[in-house]
PDB file of N, CA and C in Angstrom:
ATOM      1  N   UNK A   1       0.821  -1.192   0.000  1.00  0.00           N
ATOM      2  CA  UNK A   1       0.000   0.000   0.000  1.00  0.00           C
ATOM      3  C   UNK A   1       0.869   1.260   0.000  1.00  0.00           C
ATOM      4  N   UNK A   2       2.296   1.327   0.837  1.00  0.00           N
ATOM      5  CA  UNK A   2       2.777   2.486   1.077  1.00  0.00           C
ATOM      6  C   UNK A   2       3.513   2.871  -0.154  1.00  0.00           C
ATOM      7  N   UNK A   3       4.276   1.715  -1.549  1.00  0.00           N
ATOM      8  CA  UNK A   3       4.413   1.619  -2.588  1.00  0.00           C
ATOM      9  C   UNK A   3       3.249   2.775  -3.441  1.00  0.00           C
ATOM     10  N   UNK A   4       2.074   2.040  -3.301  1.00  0.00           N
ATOM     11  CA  UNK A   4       1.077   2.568  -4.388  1.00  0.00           C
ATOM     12  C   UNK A   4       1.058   4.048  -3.942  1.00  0.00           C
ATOM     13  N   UNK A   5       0.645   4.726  -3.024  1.00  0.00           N
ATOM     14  CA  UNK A   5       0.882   6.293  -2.278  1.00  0.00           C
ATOM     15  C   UNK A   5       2.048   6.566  -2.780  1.00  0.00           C
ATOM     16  N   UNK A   6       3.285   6.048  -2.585  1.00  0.00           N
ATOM     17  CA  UNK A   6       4.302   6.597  -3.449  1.00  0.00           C
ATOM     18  C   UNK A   6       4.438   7.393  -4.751  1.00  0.00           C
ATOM     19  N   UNK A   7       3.739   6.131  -5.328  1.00  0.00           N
ATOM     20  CA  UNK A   7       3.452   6.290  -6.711  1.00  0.00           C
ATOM     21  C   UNK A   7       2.735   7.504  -7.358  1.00  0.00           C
ATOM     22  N   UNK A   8       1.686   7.216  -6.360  1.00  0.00           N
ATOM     23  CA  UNK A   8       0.516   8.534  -6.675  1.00  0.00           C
ATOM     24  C   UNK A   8       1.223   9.962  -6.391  1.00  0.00           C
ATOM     25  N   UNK A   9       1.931   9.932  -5.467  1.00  0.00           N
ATOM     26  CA  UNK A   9       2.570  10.571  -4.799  1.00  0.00           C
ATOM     27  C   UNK A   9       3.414  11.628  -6.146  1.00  0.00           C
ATOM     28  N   UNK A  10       4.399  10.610  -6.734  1.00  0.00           N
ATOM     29  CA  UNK A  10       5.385  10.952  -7.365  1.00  0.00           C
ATOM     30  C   UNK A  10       4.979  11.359  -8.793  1.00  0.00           C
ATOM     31  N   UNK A  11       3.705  10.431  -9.008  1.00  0.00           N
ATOM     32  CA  UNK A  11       2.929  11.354 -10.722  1.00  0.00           C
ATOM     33  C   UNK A  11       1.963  12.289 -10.108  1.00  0.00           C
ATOM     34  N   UNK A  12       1.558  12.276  -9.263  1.00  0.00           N
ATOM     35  CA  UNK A  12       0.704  13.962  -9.361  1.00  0.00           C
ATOM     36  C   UNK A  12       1.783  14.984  -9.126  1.00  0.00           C
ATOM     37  N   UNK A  13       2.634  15.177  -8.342  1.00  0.00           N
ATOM     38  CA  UNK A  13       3.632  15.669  -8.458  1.00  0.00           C
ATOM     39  C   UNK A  13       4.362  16.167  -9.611  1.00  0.00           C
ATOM     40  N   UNK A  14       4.682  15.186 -10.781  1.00  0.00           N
ATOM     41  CA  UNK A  14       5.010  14.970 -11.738  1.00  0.00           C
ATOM     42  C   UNK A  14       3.934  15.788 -12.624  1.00  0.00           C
ATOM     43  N   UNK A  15       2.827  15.856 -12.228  1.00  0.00           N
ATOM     44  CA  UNK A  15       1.952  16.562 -13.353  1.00  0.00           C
ATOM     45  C   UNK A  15       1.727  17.696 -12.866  1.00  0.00           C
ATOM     46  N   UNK A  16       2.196  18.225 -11.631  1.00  0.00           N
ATOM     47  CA  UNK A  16       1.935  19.475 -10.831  1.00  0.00           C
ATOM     48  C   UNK A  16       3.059  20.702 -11.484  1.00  0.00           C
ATOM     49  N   UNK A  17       4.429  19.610 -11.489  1.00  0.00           N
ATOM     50  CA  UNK A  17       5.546  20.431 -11.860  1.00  0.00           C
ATOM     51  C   UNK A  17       5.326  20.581 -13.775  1.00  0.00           C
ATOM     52  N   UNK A  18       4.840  19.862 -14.301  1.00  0.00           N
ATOM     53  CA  UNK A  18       4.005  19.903 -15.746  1.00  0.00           C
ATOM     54  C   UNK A  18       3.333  21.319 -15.843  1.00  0.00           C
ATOM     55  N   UNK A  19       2.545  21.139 -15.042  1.00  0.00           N
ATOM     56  CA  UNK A  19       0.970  22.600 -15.384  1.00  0.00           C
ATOM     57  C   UNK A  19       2.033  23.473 -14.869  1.00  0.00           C
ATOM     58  N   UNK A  20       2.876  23.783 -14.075  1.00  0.00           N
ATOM     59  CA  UNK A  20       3.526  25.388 -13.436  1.00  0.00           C
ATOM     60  C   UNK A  20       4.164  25.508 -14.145  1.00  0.00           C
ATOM     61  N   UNK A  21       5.078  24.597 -14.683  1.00  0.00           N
ATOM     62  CA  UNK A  21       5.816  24.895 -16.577  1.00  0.00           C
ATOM     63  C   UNK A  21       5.526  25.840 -17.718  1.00  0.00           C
ATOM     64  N   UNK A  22       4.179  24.211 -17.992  1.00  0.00           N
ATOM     65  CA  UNK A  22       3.344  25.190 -19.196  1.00  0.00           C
ATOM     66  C   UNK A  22       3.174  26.251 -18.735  1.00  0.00           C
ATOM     67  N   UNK A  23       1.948  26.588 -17.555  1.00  0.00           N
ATOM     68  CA  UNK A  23       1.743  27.811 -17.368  1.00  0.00           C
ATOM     69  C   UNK A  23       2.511  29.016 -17.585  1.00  0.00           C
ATOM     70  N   UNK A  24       3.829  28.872 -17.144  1.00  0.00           N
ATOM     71  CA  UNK A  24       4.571  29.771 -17.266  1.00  0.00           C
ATOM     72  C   UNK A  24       5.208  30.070 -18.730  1.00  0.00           C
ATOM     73  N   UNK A  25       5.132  29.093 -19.195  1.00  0.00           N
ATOM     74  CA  UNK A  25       5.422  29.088 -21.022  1.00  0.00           C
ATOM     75  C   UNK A  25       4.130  29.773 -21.514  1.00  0.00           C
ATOM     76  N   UNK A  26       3.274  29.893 -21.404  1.00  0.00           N
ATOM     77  CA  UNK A  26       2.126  30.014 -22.247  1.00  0.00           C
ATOM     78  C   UNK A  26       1.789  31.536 -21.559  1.00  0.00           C
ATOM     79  N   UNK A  27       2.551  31.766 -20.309  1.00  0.00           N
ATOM     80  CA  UNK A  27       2.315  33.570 -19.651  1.00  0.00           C
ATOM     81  C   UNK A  27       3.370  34.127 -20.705  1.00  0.00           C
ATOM     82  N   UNK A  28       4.495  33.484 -20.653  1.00  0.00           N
ATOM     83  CA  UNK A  28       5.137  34.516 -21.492  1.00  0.00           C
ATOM     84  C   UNK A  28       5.078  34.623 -23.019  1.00  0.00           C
ATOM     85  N   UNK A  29       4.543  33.989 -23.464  1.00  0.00           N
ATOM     86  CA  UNK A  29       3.899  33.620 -25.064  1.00  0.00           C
ATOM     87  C   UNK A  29       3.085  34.021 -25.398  1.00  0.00           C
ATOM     88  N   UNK A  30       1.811  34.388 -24.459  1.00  0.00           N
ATOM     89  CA  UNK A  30       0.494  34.895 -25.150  1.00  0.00           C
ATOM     90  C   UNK A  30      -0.077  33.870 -25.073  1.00  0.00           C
ATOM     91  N   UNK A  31      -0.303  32.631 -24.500  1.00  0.00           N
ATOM     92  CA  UNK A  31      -0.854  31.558 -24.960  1.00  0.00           C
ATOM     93  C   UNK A  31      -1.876  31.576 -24.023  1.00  0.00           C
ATOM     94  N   UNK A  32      -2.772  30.776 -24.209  1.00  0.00           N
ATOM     95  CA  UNK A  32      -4.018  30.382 -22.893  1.00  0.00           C
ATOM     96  C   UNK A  32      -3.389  29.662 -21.979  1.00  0.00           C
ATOM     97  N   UNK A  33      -4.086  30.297 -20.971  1.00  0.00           N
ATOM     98  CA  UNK A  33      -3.222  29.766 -19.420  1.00  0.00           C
ATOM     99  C   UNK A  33      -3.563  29.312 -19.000  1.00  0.00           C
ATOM    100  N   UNK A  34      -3.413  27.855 -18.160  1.00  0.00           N
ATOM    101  CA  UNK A  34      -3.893  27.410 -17.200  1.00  0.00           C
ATOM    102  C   UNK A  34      -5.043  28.021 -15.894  1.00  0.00           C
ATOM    103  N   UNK A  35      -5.691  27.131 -15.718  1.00  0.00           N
ATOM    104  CA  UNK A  35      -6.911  27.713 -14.765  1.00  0.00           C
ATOM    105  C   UNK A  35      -6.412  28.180 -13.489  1.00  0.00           C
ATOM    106  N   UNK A  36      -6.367  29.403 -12.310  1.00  0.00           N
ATOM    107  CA  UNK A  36      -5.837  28.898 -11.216  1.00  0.00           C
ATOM    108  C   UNK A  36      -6.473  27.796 -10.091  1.00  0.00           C
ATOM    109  N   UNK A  37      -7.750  28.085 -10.779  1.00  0.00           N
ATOM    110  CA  UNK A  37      -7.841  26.534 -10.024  1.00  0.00           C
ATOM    111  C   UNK A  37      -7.673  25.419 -10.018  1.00  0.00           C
ATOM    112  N   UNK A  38      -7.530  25.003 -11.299  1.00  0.00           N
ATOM    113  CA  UNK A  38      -7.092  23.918 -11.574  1.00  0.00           C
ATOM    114  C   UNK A  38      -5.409  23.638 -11.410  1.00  0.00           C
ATOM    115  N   UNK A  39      -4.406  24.577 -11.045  1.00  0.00           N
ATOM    116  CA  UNK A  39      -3.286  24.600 -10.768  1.00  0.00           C
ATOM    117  C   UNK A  39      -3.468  24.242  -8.545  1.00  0.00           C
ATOM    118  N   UNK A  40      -4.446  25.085  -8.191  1.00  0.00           N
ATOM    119  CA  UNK A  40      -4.631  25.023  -6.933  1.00  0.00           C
ATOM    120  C   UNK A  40      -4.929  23.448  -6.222  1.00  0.00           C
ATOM    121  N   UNK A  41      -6.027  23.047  -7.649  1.00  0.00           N
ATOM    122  CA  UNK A  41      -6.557  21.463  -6.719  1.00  0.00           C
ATOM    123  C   UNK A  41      -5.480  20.589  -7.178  1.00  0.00           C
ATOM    124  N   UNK A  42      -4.891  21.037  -8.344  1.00  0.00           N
ATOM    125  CA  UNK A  42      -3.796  19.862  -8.442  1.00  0.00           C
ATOM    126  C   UNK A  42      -3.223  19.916  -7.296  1.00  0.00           C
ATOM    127  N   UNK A  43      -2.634  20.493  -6.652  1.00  0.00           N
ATOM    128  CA  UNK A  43      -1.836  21.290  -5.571  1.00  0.00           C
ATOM    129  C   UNK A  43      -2.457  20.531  -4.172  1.00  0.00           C
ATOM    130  N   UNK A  44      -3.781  20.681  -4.230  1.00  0.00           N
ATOM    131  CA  UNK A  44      -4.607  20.144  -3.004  1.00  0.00           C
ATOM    132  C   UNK A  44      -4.685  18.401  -3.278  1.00  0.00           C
ATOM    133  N   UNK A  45      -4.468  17.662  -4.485  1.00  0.00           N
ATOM    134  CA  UNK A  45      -4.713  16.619  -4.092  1.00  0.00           C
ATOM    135  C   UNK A  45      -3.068  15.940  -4.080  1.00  0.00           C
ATOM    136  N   UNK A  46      -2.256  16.493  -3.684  1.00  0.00           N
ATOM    137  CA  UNK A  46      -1.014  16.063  -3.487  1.00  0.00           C
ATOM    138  C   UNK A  46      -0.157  16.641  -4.007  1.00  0.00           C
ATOM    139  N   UNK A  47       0.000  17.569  -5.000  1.00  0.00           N
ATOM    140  CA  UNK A  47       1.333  17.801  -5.941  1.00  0.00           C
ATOM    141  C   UNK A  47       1.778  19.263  -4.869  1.00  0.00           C
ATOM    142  N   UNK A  48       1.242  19.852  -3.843  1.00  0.00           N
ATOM    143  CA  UNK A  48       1.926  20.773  -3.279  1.00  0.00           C
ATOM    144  C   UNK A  48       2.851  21.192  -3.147  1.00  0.00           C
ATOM    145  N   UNK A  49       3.796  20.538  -2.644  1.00  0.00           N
ATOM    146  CA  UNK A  49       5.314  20.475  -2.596  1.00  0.00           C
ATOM    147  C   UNK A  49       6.363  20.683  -3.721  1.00  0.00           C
ATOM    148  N   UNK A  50       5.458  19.860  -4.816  1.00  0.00           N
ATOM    149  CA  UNK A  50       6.494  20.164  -6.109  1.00  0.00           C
ATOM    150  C   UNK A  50       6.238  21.456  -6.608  1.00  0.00           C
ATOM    151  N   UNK A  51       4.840  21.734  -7.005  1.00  0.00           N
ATOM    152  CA  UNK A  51       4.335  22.809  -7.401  1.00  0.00           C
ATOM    153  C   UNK A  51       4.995  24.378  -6.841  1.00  0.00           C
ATOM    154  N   UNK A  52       5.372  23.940  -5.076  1.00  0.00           N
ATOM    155  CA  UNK A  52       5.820  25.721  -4.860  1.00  0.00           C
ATOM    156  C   UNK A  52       7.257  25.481  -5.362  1.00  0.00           C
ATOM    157  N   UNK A  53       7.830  24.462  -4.802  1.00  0.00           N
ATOM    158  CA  UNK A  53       9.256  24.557  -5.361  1.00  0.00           C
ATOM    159  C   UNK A  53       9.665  24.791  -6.429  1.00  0.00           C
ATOM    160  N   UNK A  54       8.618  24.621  -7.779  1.00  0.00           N
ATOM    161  CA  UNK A  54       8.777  24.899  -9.003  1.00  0.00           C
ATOM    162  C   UNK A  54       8.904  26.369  -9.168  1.00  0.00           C
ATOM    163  N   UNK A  55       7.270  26.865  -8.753  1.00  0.00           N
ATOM    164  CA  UNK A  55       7.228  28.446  -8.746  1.00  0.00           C
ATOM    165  C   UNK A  55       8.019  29.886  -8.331  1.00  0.00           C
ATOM    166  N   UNK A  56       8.848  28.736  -7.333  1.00  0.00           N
ATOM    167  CA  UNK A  56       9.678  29.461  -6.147  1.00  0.00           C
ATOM    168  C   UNK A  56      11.344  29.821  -7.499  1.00  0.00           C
ATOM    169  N   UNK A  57      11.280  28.333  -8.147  1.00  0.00           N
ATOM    170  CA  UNK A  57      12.488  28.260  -8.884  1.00  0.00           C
ATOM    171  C   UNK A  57      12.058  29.119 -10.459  1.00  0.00           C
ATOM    172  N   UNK A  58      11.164  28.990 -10.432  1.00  0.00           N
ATOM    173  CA  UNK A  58      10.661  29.834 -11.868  1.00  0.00           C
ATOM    174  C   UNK A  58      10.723  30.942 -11.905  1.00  0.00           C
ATOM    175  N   UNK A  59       9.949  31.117 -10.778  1.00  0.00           N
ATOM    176  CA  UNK A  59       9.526  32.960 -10.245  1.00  0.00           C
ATOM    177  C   UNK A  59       8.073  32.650 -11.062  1.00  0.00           C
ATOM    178  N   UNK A  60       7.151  32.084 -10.872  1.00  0.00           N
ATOM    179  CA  UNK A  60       5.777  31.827 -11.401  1.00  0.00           C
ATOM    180  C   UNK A  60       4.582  31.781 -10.435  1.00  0.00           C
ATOM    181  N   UNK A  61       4.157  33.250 -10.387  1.00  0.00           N
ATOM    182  CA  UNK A  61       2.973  33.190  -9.532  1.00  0.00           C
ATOM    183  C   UNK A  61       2.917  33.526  -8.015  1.00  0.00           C
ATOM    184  N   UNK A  62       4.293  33.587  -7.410  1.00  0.00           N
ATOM    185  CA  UNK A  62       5.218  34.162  -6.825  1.00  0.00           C
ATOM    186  C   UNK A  62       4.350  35.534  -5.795  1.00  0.00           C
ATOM    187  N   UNK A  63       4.305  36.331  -6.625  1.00  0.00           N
ATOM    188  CA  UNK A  63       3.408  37.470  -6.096  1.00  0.00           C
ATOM    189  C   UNK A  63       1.526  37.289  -5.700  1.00  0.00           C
ATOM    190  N   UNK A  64       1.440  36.007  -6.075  1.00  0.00           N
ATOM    191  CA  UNK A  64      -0.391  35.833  -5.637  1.00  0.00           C
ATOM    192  C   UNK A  64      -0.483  35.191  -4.261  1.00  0.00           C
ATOM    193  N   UNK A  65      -0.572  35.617  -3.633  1.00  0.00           N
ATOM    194  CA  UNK A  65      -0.631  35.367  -2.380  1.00  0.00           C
ATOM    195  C   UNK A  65      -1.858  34.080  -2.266  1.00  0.00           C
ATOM    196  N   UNK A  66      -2.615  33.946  -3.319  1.00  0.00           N
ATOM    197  CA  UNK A  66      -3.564  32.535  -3.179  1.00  0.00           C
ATOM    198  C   UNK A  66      -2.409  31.144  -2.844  1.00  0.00           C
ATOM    199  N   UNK A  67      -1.448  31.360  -4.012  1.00  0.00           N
ATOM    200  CA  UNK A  67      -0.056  30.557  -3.918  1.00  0.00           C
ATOM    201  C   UNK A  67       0.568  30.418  -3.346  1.00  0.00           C
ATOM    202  N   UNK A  68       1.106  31.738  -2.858  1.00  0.00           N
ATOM    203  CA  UNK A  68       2.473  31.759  -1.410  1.00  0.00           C
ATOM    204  C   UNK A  68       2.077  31.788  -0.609  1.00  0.00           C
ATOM    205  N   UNK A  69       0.458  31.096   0.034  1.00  0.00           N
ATOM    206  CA  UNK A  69      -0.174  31.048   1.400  1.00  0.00           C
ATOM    207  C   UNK A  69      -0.470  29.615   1.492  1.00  0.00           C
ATOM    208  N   UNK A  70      -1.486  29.674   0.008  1.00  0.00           N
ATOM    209  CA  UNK A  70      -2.615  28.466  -0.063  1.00  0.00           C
ATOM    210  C   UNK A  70      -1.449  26.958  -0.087  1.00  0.00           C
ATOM    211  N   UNK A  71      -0.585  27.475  -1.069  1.00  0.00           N
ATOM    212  CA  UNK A  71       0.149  26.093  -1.249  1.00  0.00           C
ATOM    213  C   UNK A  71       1.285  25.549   0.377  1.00  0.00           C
ATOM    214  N   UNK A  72       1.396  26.677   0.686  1.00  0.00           N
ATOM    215  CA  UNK A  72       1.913  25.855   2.376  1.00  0.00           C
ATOM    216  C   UNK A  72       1.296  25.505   2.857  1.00  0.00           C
ATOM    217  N   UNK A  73      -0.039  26.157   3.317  1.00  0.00           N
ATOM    218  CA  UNK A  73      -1.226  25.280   4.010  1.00  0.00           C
ATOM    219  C   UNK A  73      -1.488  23.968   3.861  1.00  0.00           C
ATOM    220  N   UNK A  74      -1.278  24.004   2.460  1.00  0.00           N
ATOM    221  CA  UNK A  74      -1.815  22.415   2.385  1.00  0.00           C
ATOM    222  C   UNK A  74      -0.895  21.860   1.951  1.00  0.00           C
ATOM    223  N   UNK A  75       0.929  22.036   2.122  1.00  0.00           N
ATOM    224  CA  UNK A  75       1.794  21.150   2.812  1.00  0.00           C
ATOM    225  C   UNK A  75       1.389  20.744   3.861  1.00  0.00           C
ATOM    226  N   UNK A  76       1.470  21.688   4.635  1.00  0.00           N
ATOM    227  CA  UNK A  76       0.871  21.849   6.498  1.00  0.00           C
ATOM    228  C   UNK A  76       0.064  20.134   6.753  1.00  0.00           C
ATOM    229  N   UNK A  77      -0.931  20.277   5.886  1.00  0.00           N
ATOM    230  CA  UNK A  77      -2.104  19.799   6.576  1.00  0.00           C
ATOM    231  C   UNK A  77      -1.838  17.925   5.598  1.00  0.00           C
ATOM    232  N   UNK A  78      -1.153  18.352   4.449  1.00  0.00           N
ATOM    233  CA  UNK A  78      -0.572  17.179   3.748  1.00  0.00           C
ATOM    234  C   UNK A  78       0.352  16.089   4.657  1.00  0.00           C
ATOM    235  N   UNK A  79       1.059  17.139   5.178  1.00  0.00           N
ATOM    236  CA  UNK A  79       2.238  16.216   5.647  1.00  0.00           C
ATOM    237  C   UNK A  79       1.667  16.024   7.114  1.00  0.00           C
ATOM    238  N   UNK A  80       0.663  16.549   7.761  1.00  0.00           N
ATOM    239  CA  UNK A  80      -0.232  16.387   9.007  1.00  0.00           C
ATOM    240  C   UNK A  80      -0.632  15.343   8.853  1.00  0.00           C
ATOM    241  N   UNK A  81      -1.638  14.846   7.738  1.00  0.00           N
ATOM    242  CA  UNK A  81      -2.558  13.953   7.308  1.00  0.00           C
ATOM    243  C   UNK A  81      -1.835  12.302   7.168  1.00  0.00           C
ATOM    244  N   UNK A  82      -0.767  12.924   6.740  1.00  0.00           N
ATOM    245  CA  UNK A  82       0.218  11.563   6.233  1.00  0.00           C
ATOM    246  C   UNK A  82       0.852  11.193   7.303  1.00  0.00           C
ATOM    247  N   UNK A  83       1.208  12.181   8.720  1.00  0.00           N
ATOM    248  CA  UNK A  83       1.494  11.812  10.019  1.00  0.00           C
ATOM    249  C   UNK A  83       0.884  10.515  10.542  1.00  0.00           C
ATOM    250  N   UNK A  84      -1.027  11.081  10.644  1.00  0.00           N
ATOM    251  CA  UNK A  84      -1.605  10.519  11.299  1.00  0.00           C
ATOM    252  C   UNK A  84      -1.960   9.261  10.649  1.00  0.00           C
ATOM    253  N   UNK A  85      -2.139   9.332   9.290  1.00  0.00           N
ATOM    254  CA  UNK A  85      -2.504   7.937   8.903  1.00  0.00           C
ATOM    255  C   UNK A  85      -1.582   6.945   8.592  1.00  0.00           C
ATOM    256  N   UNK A  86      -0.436   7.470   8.689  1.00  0.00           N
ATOM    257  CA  UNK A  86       1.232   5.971   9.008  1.00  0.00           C
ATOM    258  C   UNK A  86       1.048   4.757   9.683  1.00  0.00           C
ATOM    259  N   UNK A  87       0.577   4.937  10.738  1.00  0.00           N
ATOM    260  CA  UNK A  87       0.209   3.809  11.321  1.00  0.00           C
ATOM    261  C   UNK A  87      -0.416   2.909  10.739  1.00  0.00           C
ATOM    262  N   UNK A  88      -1.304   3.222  10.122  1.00  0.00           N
ATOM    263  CA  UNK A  88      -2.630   2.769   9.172  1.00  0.00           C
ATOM    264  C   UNK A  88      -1.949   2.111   8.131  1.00  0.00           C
ATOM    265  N   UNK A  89      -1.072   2.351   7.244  1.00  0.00           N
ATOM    266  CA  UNK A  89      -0.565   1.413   6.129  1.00  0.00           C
ATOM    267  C   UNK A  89       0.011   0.256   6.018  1.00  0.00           C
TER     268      UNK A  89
END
Protein backbone atom coordinates (compact mmCIF):
# COMPACT_ATOMS: atom_id res chain seq x y z
CA UNK A 1 0.00 0.00 0.00
CA UNK A 2 2.78 2.49 1.08
CA UNK A 3 4.41 1.62 -2.59
CA UNK A 4 1.08 2.57 -4.39
CA UNK A 5 0.88 6.29 -2.28
CA UNK A 6 4.30 6.60 -3.45
CA UNK A 7 3.45 6.29 -6.71
CA UNK A 8 0.52 8.53 -6.67
CA UNK A 9 2.57 10.57 -4.80
CA UNK A 10 5.39 10.95 -7.36
CA UNK A 11 2.93 11.35 -10.72
CA UNK A 12 0.70 13.96 -9.36
CA UNK A 13 3.63 15.67 -8.46
CA UNK A 14 5.01 14.97 -11.74
CA UNK A 15 1.95 16.56 -13.35
CA UNK A 16 1.93 19.48 -10.83
CA UNK A 17 5.55 20.43 -11.86
CA UNK A 18 4.01 19.90 -15.75
CA UNK A 19 0.97 22.60 -15.38
CA UNK A 20 3.53 25.39 -13.44
CA UNK A 21 5.82 24.90 -16.58
CA UNK A 22 3.34 25.19 -19.20
CA UNK A 23 1.74 27.81 -17.37
CA UNK A 24 4.57 29.77 -17.27
CA UNK A 25 5.42 29.09 -21.02
CA UNK A 26 2.13 30.01 -22.25
CA UNK A 27 2.32 33.57 -19.65
CA UNK A 28 5.14 34.52 -21.49
CA UNK A 29 3.90 33.62 -25.06
CA UNK A 30 0.49 34.89 -25.15
CA UNK A 31 -0.85 31.56 -24.96
CA UNK A 32 -4.02 30.38 -22.89
CA UNK A 33 -3.22 29.77 -19.42
CA UNK A 34 -3.89 27.41 -17.20
CA UNK A 35 -6.91 27.71 -14.76
CA UNK A 36 -5.84 28.90 -11.22
CA UNK A 37 -7.84 26.53 -10.02
CA UNK A 38 -7.09 23.92 -11.57
CA UNK A 39 -3.29 24.60 -10.77
CA UNK A 40 -4.63 25.02 -6.93
CA UNK A 41 -6.56 21.46 -6.72
CA UNK A 42 -3.80 19.86 -8.44
CA UNK A 43 -1.84 21.29 -5.57
CA UNK A 44 -4.61 20.14 -3.00
CA UNK A 45 -4.71 16.62 -4.09
CA UNK A 46 -1.01 16.06 -3.49
CA UNK A 47 1.33 17.80 -5.94
CA UNK A 48 1.93 20.77 -3.28
CA UNK A 49 5.31 20.47 -2.60
CA UNK A 50 6.49 20.16 -6.11
CA UNK A 51 4.34 22.81 -7.40
CA UNK A 52 5.82 25.72 -4.86
CA UNK A 53 9.26 24.56 -5.36
CA UNK A 54 8.78 24.90 -9.00
CA UNK A 55 7.23 28.45 -8.75
CA UNK A 56 9.68 29.46 -6.15
CA UNK A 57 12.49 28.26 -8.88
CA UNK A 58 10.66 29.83 -11.87
CA UNK A 59 9.53 32.96 -10.25
CA UNK A 60 5.78 31.83 -11.40
CA UNK A 61 2.97 33.19 -9.53
CA UNK A 62 5.22 34.16 -6.83
CA UNK A 63 3.41 37.47 -6.10
CA UNK A 64 -0.39 35.83 -5.64
CA UNK A 65 -0.63 35.37 -2.38
CA UNK A 66 -3.56 32.53 -3.18
CA UNK A 67 -0.06 30.56 -3.92
CA UNK A 68 2.47 31.76 -1.41
CA UNK A 69 -0.17 31.05 1.40
CA UNK A 70 -2.61 28.47 -0.06
CA UNK A 71 0.15 26.09 -1.25
CA UNK A 72 1.91 25.85 2.38
CA UNK A 73 -1.23 25.28 4.01
CA UNK A 74 -1.81 22.42 2.38
CA UNK A 75 1.79 21.15 2.81
CA UNK A 76 0.87 21.85 6.50
CA UNK A 77 -2.10 19.80 6.58
CA UNK A 78 -0.57 17.18 3.75
CA UNK A 79 2.24 16.22 5.65
CA UNK A 80 -0.23 16.39 9.01
CA UNK A 81 -2.56 13.95 7.31
CA UNK A 82 0.22 11.56 6.23
CA UNK A 83 1.49 11.81 10.02
CA UNK A 84 -1.60 10.52 11.30
CA UNK A 85 -2.50 7.94 8.90
CA UNK A 86 1.23 5.97 9.01
CA UNK A 87 0.21 3.81 11.32
CA UNK A 88 -2.63 2.77 9.17
CA UNK A 89 -0.56 1.41 6.13
Amino acid sequence: MLKLILFYLLTINCIGIGLTVIDKYNARHGKRRIRERTLLLTGAFGAAIGMLVTMLLIRHKTLHKRFMIGLPVMILLQVTLAFFLYPYL
